[in-house]
PDB file of N, CA and C in Angstrom:
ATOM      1  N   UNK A   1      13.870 -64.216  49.203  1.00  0.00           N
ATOM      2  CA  UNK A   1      14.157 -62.950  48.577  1.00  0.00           C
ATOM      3  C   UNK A   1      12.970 -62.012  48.736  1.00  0.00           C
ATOM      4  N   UNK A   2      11.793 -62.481  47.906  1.00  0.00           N
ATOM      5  CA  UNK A   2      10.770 -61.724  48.661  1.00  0.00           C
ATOM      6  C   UNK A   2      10.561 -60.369  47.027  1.00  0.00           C
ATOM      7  N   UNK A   3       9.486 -60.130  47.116  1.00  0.00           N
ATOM      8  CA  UNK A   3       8.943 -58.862  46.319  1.00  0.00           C
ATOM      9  C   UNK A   3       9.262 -57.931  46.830  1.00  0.00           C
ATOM     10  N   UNK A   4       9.573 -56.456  45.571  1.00  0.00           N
ATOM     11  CA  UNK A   4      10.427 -55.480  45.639  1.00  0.00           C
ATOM     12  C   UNK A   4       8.793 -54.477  46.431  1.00  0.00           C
ATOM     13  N   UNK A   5       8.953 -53.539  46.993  1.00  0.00           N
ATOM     14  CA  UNK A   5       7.739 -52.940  47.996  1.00  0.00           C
ATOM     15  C   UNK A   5       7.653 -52.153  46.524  1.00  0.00           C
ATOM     16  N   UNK A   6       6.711 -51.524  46.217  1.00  0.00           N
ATOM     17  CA  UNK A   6       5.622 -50.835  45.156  1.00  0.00           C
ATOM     18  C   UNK A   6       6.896 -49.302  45.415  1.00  0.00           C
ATOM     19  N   UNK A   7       6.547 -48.932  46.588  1.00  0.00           N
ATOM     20  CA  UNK A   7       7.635 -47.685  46.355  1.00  0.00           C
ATOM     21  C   UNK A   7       8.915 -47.718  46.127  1.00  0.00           C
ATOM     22  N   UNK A   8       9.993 -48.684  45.567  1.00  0.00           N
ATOM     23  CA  UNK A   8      10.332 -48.678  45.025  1.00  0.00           C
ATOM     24  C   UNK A   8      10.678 -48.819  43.916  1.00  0.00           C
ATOM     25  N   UNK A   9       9.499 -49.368  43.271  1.00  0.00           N
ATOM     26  CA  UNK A   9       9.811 -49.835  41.641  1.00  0.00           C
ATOM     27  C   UNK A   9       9.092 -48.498  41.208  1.00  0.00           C
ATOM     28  N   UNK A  10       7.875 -47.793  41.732  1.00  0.00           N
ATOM     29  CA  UNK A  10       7.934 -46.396  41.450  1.00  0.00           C
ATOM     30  C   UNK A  10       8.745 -45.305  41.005  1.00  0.00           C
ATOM     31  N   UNK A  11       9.942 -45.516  42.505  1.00  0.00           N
ATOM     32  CA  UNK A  11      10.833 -44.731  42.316  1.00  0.00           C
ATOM     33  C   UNK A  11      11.809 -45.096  41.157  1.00  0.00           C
ATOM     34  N   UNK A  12      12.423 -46.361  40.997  1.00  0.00           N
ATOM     35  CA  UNK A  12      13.408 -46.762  40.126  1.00  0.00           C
ATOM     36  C   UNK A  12      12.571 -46.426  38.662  1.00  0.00           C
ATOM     37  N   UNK A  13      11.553 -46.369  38.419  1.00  0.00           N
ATOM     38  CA  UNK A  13      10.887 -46.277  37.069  1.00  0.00           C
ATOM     39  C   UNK A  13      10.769 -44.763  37.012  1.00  0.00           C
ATOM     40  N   UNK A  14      10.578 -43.977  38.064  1.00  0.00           N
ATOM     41  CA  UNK A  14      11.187 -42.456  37.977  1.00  0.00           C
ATOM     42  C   UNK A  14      12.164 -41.940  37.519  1.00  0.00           C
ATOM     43  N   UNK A  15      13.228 -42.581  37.959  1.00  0.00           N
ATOM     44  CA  UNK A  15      14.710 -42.348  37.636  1.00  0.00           C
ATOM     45  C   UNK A  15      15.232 -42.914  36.369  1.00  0.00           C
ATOM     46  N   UNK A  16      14.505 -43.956  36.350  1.00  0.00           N
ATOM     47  CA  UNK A  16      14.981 -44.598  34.569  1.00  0.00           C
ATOM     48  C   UNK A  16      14.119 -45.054  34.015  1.00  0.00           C
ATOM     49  N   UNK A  17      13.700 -43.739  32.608  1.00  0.00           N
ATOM     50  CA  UNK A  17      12.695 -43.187  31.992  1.00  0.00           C
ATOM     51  C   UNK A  17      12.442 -44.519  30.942  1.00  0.00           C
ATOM     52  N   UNK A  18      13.539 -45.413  30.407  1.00  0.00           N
ATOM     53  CA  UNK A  18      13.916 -46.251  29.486  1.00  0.00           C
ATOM     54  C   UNK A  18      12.652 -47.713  30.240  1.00  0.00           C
ATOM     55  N   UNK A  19      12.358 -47.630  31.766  1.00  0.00           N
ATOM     56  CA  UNK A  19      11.746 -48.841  31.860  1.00  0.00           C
ATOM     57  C   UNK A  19      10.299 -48.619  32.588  1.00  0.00           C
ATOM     58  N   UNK A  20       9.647 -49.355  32.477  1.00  0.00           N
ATOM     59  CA  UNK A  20       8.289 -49.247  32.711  1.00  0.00           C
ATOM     60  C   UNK A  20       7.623 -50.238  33.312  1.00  0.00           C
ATOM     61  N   UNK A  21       6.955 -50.305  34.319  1.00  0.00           N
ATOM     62  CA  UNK A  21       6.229 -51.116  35.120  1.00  0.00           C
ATOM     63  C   UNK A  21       5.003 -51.914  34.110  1.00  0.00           C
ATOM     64  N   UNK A  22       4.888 -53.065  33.767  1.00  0.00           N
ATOM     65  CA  UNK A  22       3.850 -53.985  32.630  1.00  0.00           C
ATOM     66  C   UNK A  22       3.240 -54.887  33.800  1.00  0.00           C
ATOM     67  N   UNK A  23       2.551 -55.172  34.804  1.00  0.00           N
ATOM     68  CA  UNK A  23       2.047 -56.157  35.455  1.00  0.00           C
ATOM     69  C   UNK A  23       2.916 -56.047  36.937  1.00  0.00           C
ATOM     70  N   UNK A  24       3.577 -57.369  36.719  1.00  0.00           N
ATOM     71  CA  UNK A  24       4.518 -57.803  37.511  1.00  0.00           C
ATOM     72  C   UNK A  24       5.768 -57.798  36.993  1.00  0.00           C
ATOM     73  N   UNK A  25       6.409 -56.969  36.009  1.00  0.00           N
ATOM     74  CA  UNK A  25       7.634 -57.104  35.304  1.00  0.00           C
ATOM     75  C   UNK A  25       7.921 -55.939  34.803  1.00  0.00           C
ATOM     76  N   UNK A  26       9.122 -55.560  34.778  1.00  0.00           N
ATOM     77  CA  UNK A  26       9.665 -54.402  34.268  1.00  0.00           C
ATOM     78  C   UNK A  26      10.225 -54.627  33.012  1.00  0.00           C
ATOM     79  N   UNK A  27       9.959 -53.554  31.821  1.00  0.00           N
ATOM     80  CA  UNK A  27       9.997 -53.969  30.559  1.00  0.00           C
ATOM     81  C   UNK A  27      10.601 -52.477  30.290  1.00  0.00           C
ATOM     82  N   UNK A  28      11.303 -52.958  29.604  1.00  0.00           N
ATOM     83  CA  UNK A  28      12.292 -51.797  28.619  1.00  0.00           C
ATOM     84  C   UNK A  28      12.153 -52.230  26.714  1.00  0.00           C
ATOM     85  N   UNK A  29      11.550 -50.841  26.041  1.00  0.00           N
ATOM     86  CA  UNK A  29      11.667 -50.967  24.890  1.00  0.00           C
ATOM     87  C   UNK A  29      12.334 -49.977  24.041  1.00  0.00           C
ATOM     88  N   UNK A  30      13.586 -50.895  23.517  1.00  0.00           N
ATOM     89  CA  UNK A  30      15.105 -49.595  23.227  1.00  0.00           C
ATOM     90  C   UNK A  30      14.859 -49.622  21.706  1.00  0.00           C
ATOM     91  N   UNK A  31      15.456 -48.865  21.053  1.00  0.00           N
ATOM     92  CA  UNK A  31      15.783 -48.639  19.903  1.00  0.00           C
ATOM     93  C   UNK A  31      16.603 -48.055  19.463  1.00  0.00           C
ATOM     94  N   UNK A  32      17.864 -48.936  18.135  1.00  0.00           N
ATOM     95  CA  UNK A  32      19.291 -48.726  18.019  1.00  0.00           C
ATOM     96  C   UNK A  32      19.238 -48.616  16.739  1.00  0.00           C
ATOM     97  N   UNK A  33      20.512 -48.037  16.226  1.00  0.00           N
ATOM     98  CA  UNK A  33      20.414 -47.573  14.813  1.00  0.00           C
ATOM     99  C   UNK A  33      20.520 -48.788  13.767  1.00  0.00           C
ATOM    100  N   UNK A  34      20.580 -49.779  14.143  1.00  0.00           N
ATOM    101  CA  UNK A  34      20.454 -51.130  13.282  1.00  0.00           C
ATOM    102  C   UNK A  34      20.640 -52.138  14.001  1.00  0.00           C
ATOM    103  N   UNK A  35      20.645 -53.372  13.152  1.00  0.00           N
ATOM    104  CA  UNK A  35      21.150 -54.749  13.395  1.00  0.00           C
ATOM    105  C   UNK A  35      22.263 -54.617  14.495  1.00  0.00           C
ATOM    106  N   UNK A  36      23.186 -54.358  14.211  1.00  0.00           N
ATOM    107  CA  UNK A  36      24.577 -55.141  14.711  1.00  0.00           C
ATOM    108  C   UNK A  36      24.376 -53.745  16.160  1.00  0.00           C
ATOM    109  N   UNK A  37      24.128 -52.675  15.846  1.00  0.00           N
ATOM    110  CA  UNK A  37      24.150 -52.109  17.197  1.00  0.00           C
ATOM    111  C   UNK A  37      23.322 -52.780  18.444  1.00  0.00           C
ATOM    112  N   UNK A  38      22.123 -53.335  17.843  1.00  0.00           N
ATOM    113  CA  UNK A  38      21.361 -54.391  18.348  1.00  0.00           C
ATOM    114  C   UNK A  38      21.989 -55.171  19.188  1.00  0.00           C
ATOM    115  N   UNK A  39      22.172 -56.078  18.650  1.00  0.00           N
ATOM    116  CA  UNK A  39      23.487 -57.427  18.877  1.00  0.00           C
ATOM    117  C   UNK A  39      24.231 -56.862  19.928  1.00  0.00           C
ATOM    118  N   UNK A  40      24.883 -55.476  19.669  1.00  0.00           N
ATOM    119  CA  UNK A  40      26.237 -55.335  20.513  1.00  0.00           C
ATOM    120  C   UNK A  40      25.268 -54.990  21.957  1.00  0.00           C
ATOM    121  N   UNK A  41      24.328 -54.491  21.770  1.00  0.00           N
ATOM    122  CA  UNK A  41      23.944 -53.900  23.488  1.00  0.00           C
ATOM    123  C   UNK A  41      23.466 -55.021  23.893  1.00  0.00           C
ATOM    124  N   UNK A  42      22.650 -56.568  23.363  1.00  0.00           N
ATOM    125  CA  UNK A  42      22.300 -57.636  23.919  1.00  0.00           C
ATOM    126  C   UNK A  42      23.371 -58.594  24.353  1.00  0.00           C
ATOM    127  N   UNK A  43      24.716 -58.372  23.572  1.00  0.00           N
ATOM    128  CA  UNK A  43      25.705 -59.202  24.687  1.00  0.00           C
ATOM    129  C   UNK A  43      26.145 -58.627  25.562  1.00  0.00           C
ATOM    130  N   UNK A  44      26.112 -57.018  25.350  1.00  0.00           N
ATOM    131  CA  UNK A  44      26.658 -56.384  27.018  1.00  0.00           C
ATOM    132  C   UNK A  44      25.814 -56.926  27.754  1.00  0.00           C
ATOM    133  N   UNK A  45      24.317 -56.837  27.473  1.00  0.00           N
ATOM    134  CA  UNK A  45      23.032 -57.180  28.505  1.00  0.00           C
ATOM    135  C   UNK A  45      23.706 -58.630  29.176  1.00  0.00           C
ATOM    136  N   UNK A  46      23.537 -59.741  27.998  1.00  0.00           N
ATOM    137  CA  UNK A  46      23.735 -61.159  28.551  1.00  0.00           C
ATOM    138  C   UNK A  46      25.131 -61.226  29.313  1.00  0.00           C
ATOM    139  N   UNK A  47      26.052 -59.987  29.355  1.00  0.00           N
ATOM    140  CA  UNK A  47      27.225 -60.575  30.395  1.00  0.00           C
ATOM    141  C   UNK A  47      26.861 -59.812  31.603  1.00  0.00           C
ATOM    142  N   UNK A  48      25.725 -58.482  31.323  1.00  0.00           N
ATOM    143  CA  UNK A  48      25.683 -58.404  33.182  1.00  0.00           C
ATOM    144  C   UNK A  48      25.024 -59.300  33.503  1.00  0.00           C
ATOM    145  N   UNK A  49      23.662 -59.766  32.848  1.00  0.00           N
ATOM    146  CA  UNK A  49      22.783 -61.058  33.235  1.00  0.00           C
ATOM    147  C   UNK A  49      23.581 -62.216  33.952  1.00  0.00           C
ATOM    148  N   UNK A  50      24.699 -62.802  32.969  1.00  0.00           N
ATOM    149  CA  UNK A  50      24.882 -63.992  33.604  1.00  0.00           C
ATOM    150  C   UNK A  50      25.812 -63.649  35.017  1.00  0.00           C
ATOM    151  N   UNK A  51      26.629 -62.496  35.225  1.00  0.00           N
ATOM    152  CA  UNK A  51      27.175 -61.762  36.278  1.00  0.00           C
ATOM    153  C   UNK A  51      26.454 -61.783  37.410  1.00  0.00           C
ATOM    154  N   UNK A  52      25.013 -61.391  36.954  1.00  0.00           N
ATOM    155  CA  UNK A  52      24.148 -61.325  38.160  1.00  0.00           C
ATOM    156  C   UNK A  52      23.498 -62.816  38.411  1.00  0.00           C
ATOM    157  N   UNK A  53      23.542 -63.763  37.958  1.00  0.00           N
ATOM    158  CA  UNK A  53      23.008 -64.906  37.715  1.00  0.00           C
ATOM    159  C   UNK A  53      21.613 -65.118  37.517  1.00  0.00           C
ATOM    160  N   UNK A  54      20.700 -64.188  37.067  1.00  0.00           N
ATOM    161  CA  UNK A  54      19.608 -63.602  36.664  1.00  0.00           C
ATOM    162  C   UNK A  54      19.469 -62.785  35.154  1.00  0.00           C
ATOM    163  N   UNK A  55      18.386 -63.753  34.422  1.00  0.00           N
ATOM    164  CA  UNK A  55      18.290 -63.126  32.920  1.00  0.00           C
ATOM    165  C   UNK A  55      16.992 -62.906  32.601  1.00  0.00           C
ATOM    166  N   UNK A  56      16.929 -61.454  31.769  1.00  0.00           N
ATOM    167  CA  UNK A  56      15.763 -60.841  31.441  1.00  0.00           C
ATOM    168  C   UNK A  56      15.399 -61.797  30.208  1.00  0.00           C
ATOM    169  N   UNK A  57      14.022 -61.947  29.886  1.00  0.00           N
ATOM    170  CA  UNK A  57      13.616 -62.226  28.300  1.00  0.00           C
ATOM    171  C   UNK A  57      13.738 -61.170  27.421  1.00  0.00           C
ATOM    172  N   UNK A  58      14.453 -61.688  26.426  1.00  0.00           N
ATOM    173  CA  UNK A  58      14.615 -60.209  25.329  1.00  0.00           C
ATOM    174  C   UNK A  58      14.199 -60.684  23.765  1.00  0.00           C
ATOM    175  N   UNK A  59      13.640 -59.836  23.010  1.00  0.00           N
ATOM    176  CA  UNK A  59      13.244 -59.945  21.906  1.00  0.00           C
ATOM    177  C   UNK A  59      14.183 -59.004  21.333  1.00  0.00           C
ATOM    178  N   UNK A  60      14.726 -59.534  20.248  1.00  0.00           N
ATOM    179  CA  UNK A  60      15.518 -58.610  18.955  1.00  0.00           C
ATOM    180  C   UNK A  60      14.320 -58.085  17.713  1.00  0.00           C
ATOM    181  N   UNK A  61      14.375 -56.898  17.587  1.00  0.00           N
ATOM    182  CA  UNK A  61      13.182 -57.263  16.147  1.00  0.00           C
ATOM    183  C   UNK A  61      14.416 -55.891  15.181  1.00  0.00           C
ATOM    184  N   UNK A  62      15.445 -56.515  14.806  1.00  0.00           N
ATOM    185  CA  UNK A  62      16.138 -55.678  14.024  1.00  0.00           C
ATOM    186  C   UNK A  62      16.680 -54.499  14.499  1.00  0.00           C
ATOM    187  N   UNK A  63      16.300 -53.766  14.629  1.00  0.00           N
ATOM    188  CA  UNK A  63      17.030 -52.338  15.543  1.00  0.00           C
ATOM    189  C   UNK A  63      16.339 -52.296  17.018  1.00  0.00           C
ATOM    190  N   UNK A  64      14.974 -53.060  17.059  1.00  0.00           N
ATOM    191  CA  UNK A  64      14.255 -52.678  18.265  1.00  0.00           C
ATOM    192  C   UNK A  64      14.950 -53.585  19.682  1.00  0.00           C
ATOM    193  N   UNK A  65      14.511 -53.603  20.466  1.00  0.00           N
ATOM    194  CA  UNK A  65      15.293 -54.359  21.449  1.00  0.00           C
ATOM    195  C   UNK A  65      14.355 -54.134  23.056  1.00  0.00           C
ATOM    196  N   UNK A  66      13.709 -55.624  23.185  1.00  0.00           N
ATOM    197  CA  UNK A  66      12.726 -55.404  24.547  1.00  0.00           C
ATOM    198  C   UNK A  66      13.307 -56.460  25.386  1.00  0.00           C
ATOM    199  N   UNK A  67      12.864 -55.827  26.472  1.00  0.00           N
ATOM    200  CA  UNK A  67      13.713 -56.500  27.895  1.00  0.00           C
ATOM    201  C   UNK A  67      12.656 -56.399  28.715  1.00  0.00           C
ATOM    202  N   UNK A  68      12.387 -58.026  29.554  1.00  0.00           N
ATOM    203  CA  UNK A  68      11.524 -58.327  30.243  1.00  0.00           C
ATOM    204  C   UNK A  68      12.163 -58.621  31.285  1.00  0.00           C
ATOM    205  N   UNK A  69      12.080 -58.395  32.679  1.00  0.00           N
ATOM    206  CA  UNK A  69      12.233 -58.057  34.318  1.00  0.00           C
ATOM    207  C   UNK A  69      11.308 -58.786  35.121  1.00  0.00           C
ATOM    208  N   UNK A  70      11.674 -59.952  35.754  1.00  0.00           N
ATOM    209  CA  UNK A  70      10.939 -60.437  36.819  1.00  0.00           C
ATOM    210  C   UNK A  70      11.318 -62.079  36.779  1.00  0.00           C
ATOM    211  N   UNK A  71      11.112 -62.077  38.524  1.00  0.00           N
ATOM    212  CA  UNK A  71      11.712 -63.069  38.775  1.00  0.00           C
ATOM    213  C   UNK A  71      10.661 -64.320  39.224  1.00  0.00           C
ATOM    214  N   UNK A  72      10.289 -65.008  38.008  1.00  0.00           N
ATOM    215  CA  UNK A  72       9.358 -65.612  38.099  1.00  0.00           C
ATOM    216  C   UNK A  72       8.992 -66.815  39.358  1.00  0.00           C
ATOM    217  N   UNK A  73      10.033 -66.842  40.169  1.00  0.00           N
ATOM    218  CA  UNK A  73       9.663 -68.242  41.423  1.00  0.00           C
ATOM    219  C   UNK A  73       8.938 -67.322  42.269  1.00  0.00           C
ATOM    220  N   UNK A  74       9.344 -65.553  42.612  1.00  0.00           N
ATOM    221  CA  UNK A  74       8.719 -64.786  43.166  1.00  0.00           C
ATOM    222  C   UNK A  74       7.651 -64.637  42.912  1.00  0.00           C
ATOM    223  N   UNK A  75       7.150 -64.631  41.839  1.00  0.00           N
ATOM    224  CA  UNK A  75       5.913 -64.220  41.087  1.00  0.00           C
ATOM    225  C   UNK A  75       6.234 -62.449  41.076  1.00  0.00           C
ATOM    226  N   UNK A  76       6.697 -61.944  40.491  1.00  0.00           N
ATOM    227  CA  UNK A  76       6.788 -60.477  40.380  1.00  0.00           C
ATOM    228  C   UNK A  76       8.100 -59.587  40.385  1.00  0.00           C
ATOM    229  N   UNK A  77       8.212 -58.522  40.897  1.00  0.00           N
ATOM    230  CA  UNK A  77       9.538 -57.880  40.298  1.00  0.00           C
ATOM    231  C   UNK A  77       9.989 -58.232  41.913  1.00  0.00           C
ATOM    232  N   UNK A  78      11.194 -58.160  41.729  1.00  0.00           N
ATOM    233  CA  UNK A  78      12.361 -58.498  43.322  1.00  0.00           C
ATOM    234  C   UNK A  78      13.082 -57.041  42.978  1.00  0.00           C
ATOM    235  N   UNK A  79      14.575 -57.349  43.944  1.00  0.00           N
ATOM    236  CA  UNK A  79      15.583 -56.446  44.191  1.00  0.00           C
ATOM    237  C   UNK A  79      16.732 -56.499  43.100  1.00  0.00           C
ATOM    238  N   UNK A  80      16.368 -58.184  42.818  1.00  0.00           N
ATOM    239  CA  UNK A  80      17.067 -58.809  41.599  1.00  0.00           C
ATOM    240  C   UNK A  80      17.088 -58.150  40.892  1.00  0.00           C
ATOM    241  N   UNK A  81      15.850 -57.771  40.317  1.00  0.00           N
ATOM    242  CA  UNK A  81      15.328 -57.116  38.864  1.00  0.00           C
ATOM    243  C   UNK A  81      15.354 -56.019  38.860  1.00  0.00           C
ATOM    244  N   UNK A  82      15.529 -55.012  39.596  1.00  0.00           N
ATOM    245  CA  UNK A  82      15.997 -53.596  39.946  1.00  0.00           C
ATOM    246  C   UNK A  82      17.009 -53.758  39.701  1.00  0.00           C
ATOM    247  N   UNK A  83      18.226 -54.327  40.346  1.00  0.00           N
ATOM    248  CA  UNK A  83      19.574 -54.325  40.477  1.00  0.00           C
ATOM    249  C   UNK A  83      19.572 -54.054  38.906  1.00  0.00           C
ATOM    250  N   UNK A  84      19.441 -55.730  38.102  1.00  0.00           N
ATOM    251  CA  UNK A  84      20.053 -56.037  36.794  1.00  0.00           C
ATOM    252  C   UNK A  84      19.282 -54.756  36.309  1.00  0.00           C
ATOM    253  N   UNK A  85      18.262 -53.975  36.157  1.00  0.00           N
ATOM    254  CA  UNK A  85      17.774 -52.976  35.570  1.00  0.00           C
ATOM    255  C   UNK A  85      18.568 -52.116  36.071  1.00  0.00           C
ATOM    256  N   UNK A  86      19.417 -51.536  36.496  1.00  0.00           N
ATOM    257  CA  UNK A  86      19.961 -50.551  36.682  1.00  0.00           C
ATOM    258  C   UNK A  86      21.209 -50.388  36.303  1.00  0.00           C
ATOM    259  N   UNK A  87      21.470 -51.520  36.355  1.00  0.00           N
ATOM    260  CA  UNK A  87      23.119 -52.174  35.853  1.00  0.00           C
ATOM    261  C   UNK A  87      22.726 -52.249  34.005  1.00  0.00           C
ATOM    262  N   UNK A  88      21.684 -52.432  33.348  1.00  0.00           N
ATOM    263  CA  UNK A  88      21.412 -52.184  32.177  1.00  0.00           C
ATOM    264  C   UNK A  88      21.285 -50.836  31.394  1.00  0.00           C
ATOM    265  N   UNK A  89      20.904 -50.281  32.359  1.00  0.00           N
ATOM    266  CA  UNK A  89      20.017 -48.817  32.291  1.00  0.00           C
ATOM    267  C   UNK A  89      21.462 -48.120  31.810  1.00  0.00           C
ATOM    268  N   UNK A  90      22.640 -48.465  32.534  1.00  0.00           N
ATOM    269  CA  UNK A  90      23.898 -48.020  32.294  1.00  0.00           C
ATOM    270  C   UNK A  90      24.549 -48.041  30.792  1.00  0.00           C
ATOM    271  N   UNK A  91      24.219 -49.139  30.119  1.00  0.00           N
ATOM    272  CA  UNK A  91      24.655 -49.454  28.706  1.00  0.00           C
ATOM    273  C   UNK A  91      23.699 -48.452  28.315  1.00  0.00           C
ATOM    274  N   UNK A  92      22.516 -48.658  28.069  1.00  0.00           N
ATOM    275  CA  UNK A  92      21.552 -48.110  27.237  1.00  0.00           C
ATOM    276  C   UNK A  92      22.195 -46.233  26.337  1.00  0.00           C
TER     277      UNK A  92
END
């Protein structure tokens, strides 16, 4: 598969303001009007995840909601992790 080239995770982090380049991983930190709105955008997340057969790490902290990007056998962000980030970026 291979690592995503630098100009594009540039560009994709241009276009979707919601995620941000942290290291080697693309991280999104959302915030919803409570609990259960919470909940509802993390099972949309976990059915594109398992769709794509690739899953972000996510933390719930009550309304907050973080999403971690990268495909760790690569060591860093892929095409993978763009894709599912963009396909997320859509719920948000």
């Amino acid at each position: 598969m291979g690592l995503a080239n630098d100009s594009a995770i540039v560009d994709f982090v241009g276009k979707n303001r919601q995620w941000k380049r942290e290291g080697e991983s693309l991280v999104a930190n959302l915030e919803f009007k409570d609990f259960a709105e919470s909940m509802r955008f993390v099972n949309q997340v976990a059915n594109k995840a398992e769709q794509a057969n690739h899953h972000p790490d996510i933390d719930i902290r009550w309304n907050k909601v973080r999403l971690v990007l990268s495909t760790h056998s690569e060591g860093g962000i892929t095409q993978k992790d763009l894709d599912l980030a963009r396909s997320i970026s859509l719920l948000a």
